[in-house]
Protein backbone atom coordinates (compact mmCIF):
# COMPACT_ATOMS: atom_id res chain seq x y z
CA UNK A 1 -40.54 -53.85 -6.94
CA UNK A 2 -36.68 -52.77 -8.06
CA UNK A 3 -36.57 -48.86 -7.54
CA UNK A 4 -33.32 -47.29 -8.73
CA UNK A 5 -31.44 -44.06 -9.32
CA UNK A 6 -28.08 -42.75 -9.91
CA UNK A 7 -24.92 -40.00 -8.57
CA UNK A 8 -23.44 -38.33 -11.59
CA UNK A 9 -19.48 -38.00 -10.24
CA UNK A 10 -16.42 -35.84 -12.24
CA UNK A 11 -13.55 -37.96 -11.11
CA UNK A 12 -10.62 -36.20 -11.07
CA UNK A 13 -6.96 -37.80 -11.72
CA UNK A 14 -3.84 -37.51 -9.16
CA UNK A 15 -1.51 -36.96 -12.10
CA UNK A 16 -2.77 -35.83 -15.85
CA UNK A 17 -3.10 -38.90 -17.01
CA UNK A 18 -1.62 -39.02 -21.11
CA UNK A 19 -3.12 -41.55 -23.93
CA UNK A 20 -3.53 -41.71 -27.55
CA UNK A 21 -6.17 -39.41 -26.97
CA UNK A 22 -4.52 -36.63 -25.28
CA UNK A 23 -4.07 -35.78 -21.45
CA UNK A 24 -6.79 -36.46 -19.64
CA UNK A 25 -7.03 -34.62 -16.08
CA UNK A 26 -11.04 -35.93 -14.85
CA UNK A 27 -13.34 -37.91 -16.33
CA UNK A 28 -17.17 -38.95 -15.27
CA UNK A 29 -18.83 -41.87 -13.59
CA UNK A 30 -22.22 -42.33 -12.88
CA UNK A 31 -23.60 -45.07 -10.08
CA UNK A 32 -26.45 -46.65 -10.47
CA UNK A 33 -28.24 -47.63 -7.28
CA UNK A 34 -30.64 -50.56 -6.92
CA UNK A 35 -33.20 -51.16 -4.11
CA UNK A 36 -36.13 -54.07 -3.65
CA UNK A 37 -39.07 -52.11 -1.89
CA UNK A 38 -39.21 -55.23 0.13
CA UNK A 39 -35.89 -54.38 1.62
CA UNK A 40 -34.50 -51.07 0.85
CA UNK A 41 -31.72 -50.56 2.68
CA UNK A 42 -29.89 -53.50 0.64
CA UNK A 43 -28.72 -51.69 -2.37
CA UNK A 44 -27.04 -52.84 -5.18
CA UNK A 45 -24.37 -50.40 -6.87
CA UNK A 46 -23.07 -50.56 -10.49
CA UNK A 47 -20.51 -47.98 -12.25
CA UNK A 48 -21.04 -46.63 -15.67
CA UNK A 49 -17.65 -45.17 -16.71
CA UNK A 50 -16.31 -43.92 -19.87
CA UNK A 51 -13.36 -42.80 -21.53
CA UNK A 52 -13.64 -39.43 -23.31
CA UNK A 53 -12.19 -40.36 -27.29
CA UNK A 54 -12.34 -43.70 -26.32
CA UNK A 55 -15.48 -45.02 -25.39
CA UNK A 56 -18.32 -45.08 -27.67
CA UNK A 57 -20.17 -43.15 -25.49
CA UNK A 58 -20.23 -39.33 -25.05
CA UNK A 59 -21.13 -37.80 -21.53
CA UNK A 60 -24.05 -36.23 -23.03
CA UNK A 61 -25.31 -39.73 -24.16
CA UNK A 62 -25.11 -41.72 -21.09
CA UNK A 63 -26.63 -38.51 -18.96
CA UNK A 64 -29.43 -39.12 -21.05
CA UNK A 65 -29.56 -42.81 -21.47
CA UNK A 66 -29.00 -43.16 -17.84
CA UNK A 67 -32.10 -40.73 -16.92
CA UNK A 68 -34.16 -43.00 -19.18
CA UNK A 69 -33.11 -45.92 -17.91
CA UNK A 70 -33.79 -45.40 -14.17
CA UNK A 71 -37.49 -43.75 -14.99
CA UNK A 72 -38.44 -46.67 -16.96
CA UNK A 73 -37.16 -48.96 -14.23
CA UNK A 74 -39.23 -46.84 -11.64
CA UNK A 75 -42.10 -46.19 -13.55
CA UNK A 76 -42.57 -50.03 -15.25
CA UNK A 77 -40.22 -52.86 -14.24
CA UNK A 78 -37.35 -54.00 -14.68
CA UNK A 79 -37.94 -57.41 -16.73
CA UNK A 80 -38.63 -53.97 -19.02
CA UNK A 81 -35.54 -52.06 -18.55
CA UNK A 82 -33.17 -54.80 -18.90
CA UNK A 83 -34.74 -55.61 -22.70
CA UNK A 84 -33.66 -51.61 -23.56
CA UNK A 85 -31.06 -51.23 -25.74
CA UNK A 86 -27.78 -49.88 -23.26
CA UNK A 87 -24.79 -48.32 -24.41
CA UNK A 88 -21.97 -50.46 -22.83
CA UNK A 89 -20.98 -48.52 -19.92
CA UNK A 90 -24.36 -49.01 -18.97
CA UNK A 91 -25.12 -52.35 -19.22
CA UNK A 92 -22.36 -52.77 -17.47
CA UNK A 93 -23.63 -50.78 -14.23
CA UNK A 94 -26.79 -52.53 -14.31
CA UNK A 95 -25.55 -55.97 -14.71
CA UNK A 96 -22.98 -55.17 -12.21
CA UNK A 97 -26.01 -53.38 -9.60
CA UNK A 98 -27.83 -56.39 -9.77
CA UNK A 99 -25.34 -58.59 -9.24
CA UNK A 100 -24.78 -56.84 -6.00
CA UNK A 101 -28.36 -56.39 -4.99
CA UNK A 102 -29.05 -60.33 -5.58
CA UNK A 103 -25.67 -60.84 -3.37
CA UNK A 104 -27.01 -58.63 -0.27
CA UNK A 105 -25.54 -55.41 -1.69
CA UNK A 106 -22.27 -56.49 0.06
CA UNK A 107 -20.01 -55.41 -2.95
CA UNK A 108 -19.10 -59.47 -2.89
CA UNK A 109 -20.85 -59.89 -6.07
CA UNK A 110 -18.42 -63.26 -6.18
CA UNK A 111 -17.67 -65.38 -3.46
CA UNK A 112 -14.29 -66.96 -3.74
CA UNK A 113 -11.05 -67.88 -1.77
CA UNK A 114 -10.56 -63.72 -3.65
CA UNK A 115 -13.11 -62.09 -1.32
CA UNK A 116 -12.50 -64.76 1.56
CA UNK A 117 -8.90 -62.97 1.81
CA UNK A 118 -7.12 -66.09 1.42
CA UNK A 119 -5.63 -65.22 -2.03
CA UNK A 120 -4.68 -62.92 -4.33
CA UNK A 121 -4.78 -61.45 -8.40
CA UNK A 122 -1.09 -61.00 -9.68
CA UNK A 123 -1.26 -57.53 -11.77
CA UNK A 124 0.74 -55.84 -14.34
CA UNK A 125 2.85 -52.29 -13.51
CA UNK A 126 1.24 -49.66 -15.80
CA UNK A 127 3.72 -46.99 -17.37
CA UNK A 128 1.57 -44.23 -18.38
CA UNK A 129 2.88 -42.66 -21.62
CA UNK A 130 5.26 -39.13 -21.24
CA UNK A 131 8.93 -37.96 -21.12
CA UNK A 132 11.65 -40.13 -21.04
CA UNK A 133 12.23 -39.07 -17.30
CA UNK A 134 8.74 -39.53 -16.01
CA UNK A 135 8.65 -43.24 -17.79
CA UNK A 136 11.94 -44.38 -16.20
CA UNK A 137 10.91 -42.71 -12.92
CA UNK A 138 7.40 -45.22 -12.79
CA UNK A 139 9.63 -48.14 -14.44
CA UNK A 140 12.13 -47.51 -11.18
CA UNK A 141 9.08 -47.39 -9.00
CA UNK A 142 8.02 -50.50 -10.26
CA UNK A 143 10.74 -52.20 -10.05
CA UNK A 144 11.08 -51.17 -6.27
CA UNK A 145 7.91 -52.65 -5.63
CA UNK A 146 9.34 -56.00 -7.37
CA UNK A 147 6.86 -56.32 -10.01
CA UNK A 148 7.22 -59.26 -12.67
CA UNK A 149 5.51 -57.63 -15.46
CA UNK A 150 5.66 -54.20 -16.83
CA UNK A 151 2.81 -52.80 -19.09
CA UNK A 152 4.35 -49.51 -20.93
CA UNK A 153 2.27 -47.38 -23.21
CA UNK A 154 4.33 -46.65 -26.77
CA UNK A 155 3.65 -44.41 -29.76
CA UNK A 156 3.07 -41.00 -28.27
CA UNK A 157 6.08 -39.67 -30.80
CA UNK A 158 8.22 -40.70 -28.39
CA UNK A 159 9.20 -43.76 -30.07
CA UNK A 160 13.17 -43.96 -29.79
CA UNK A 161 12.63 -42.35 -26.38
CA UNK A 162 10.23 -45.69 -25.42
CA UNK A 163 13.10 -48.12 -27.00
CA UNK A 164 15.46 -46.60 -25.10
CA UNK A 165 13.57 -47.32 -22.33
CA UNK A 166 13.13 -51.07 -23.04
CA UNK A 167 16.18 -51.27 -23.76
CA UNK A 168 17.46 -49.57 -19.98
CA UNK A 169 14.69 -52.61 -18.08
CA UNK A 170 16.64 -55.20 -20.37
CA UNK A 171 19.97 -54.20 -19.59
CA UNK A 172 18.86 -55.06 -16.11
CA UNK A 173 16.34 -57.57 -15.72
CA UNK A 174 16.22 -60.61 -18.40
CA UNK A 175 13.05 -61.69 -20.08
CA UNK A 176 12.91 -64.77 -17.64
CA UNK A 177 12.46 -62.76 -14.54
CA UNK A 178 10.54 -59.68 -16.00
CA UNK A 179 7.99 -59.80 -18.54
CA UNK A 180 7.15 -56.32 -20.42
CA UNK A 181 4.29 -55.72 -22.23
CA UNK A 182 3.83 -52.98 -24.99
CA UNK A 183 0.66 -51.18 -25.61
CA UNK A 184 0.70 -48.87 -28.69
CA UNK A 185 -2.98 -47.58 -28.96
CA UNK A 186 -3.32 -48.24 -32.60
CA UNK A 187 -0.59 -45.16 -32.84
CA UNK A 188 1.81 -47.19 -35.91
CA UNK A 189 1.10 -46.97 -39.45
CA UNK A 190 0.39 -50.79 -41.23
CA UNK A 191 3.19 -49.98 -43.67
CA UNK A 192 5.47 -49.24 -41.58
CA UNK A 193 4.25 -51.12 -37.96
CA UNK A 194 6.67 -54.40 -38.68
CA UNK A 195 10.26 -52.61 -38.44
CA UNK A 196 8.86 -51.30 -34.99
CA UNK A 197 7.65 -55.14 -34.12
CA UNK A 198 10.95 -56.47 -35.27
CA UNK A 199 12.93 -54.23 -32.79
CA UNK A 200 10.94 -54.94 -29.91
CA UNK A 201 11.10 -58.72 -30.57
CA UNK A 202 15.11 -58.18 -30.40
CA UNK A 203 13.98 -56.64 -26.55
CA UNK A 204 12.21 -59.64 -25.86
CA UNK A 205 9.00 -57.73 -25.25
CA UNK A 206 6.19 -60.57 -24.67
CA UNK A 207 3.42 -58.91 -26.49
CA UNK A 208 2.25 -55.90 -28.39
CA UNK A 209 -1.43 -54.18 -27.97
CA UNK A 210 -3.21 -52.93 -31.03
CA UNK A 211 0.00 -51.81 -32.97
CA UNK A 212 -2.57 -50.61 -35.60
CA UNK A 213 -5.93 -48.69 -35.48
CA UNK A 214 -9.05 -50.73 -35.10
CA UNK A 215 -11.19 -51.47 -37.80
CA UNK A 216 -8.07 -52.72 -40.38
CA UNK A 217 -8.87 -56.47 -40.46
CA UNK A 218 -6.80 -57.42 -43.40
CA UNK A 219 -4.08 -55.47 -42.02
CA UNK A 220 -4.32 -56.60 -38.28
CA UNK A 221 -4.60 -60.45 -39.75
CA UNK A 222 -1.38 -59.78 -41.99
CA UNK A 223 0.16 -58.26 -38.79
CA UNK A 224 -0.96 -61.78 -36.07
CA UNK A 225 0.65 -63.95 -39.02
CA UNK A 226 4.00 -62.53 -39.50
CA UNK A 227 4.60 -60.39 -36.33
CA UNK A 228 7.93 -61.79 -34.68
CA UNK A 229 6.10 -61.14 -31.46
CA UNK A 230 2.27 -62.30 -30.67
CA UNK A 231 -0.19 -59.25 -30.94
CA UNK A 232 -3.44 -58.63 -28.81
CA UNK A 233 -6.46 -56.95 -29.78
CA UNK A 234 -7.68 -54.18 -27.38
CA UNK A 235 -9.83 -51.41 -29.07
CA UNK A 236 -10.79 -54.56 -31.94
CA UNK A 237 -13.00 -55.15 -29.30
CA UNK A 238 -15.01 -52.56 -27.52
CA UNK A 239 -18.55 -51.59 -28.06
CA UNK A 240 -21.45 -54.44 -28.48
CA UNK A 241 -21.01 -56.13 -31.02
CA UNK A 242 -23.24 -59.67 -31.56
CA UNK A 243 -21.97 -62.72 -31.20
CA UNK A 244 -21.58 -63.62 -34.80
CA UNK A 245 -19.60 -60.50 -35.26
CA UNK A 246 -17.35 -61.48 -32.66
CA UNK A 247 -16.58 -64.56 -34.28
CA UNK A 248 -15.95 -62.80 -37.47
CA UNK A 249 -13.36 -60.88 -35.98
CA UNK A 250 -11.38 -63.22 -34.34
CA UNK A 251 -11.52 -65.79 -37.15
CA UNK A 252 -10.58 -62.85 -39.72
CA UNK A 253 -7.74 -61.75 -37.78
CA UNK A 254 -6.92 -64.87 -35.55
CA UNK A 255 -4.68 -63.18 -32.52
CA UNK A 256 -2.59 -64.36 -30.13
CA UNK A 257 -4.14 -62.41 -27.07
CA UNK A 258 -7.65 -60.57 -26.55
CA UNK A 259 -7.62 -58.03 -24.20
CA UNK A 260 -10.58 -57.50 -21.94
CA UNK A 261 -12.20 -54.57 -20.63
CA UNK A 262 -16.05 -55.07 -19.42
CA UNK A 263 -16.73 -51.76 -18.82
CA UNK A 264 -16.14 -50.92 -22.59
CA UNK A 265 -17.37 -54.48 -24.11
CA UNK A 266 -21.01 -54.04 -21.85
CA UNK A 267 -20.30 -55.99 -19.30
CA UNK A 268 -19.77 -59.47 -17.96
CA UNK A 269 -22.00 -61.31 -20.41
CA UNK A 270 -20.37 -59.90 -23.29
CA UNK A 271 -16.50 -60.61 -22.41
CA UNK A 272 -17.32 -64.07 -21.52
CA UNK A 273 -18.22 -64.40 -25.22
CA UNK A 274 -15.15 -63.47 -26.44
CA UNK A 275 -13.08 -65.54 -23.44
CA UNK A 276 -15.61 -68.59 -24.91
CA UNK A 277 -14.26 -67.39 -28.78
CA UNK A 278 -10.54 -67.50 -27.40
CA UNK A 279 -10.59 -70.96 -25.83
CA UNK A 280 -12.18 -72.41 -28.82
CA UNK A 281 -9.33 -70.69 -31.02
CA UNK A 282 -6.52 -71.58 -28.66
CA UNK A 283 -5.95 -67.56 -27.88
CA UNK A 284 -4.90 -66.36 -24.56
CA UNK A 285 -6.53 -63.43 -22.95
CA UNK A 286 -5.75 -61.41 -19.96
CA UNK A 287 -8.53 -58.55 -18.44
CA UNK A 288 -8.15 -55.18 -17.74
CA UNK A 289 -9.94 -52.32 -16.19
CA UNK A 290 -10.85 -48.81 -18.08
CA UNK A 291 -9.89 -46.11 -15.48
CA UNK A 292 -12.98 -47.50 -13.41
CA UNK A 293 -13.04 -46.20 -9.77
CA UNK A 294 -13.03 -48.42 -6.93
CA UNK A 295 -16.84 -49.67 -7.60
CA UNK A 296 -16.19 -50.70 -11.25
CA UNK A 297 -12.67 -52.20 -10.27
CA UNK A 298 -14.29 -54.04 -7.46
CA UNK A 299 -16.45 -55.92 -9.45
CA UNK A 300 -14.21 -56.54 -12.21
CA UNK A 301 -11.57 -58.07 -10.23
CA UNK A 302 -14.08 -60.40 -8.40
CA UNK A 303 -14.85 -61.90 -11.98
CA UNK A 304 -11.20 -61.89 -13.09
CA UNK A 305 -10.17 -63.82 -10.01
CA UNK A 306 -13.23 -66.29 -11.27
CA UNK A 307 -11.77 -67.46 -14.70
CA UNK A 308 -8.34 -68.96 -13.32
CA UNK A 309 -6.24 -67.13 -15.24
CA UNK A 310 -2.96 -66.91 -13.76
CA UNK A 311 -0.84 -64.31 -16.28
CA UNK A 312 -0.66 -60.88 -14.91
CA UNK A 313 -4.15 -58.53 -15.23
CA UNK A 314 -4.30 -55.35 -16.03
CA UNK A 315 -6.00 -53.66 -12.98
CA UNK A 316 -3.92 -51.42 -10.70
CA UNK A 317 -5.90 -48.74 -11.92
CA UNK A 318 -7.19 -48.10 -8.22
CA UNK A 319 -4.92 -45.51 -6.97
CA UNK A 320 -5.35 -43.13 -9.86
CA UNK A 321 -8.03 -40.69 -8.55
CA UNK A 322 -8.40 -37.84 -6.09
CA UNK A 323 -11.74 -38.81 -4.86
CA UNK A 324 -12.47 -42.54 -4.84
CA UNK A 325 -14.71 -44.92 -2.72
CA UNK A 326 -12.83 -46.36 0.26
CA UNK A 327 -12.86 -50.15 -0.36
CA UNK A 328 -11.32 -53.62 0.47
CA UNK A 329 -8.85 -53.75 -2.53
CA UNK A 330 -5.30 -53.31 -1.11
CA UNK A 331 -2.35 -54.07 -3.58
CA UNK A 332 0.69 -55.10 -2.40
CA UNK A 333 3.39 -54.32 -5.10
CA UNK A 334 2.30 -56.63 -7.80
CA UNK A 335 0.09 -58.29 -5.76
CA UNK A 336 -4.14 -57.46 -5.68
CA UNK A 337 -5.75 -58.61 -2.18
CA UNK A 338 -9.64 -58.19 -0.85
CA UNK A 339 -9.48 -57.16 2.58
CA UNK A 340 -12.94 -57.70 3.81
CA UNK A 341 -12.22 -55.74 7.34
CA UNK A 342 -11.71 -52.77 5.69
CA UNK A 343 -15.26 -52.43 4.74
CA UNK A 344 -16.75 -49.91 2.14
CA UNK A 345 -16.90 -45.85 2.54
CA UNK A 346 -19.36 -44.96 -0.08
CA UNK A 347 -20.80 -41.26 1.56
CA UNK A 348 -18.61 -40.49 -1.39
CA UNK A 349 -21.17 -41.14 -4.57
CA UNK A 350 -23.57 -41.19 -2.05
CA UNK A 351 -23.40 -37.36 -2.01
């Protein structure tokens, strides 16, 4: 019989981070723990993590969901549990803990050439939105560490500021040997969103995410047909929505690029969906992590390095925390790597 139970952690950040939402300086994580009475010492771990103002989830809703959840699991089975209805960040801890537990509770929830060491998961620089001089100081950082593709947040009213940014990387690297990626947040207005898209097609910026708030089909649909530069859907996306309503969305609004995060879509299961949606529709895709610590980003890199997708991914989100679990992932300027000799630390969230 599956016994399980959870750590309730308050992550906090290195740096405030700064979003759409406003600046963010912690944020929670529970873990669930798994273990067969058979064998108890081989536990499997999943994260449940959220975004405050951008997850569906409030704190007070997965503390309780998450107290159910394990008590049902303990007190009935788990055949029982997994039939529940879960907000996302918790379906994806459980389908991530027993992953693990059916893999030895290893944290190698996928064995590949990834986790053997013998390769590695090209990743995008993130430029967190702020001042002018605290973007160009992480753009010069980045550059240092010779990345190939730069992923800056836009939209914070800082708009000419950001141009002028784009327009200081272009002076010195060409569109051949860096790629730069925009992410706005849904932060423009639809009437006014194409005079911004026009400029930073004349930057020879390779893509835009969610230029407009979610929810604006018609508008987001008018935007993918005559944007001068493709557009990918990022908040479109999140929550649990059924199948059929995924394929609603993307043949309403027919993107160029979905972008992926399992910890707000519900998990593994439910990305693969959309990835299934995007190949049949000729979109690209690329995945990315939501501010996960090392458990979530663990787990989600495994898979990413499973779907041979060779563009940059969106998950150097690793080094953003305070406290985090000691773990295998080591990047190497743009570069993502699975050290196996490094082993796991988790006295952490074990706390």
């Amino acid at each position: 019989m599956i016994r399980a139970y959870y750590r309730k952690k308050i992550l906090s950040y290195i740096k405030p981070v700064e979003t759409s939402r406003g600046v963010l300086n912690q944020k929670p994580s529970w873990y669930i723990f798994l273990a067969d009475d058979v064998i108890p010492e081989i536990k499997g771990i999943g994260e449940c993590s959220i975004i405050p103002g951008l997850s569906l989830e409030t704190e007070d809703m997965v503390d309780h969901q998450i107290n159910d959840l394990c008590r049902t699991i303990n007190q009935e089975n788990l055949d029982v549990a997994a039939e529940l209805p879960l907000y996302p960040s918790i379906a994806f801890g459980m389908e991530t803990a027993l992953l693990d537990l059916k893999t030895g509770g290893r944290r190698e929830l996928f064995s590949t050439e990834f986790t053997d060491g013998q390769t590695c998961i090209y990743i995008n620089g993130l430029i967190w939105m702020g001042a002018k001089k605290y973007m160009l100081k992480q753009v010069e950082e980045k550059l240092n560490q010779k990345f190939r593709c730069l992923k800056l947040k836009i939209g914070l009213q800082r708009y000419p500021d950001e141009l002028q940014i784009i327009k200081y990387i272009r002076k010195h690297f060409h569109a051949k040997e860096l790629e730069l990626r925009v992410d706005a947040n849904g932060a423009f207005d639809p009437g006014s969103v194409m005079e911004m898209l026009k400029k930073l097609a004349d930057m020879e910026v390779h893509s835009v995410e969610q230029p407009i708030k979610p929810g604006q089909w018609e508008e987001m649909a008018l935007l993918c047909r005559n944007s001068p530069i493709p557009v990918a859907l990022d908040e479109e996306l999140t929550g649990k929505p059924t199948l059929e309503q995924k394929r609603s969305l993307i043949y309403a609004i027919r993107p160029h690029y979905l972008v992926l995060k399992p910890g707000l879509l519900g998990g593994f299961q439910q990305a693969e969906e959309y990835l299934n949606l995007a190949k049949q529709n000729n979109i690209g895709y690329w995945i990315t992590s939501a501010l996960e610590s090392n458990i979530g980003l663990n787990a989600i890199a495994q898979w990413t390095f499973t779907l041979g997708n060779p563009i940059a991914q969106g998950l150097g989100t690793g080094k953003l925390y305070r406290q985090n679990v000691k773990c295998p992932l080591t990047l190497e300027g743009d570069r993502m790597f699975y050290h196996a000799s490094k082993g796991w630390d988790l006295s952490y969230i074990e706390s």
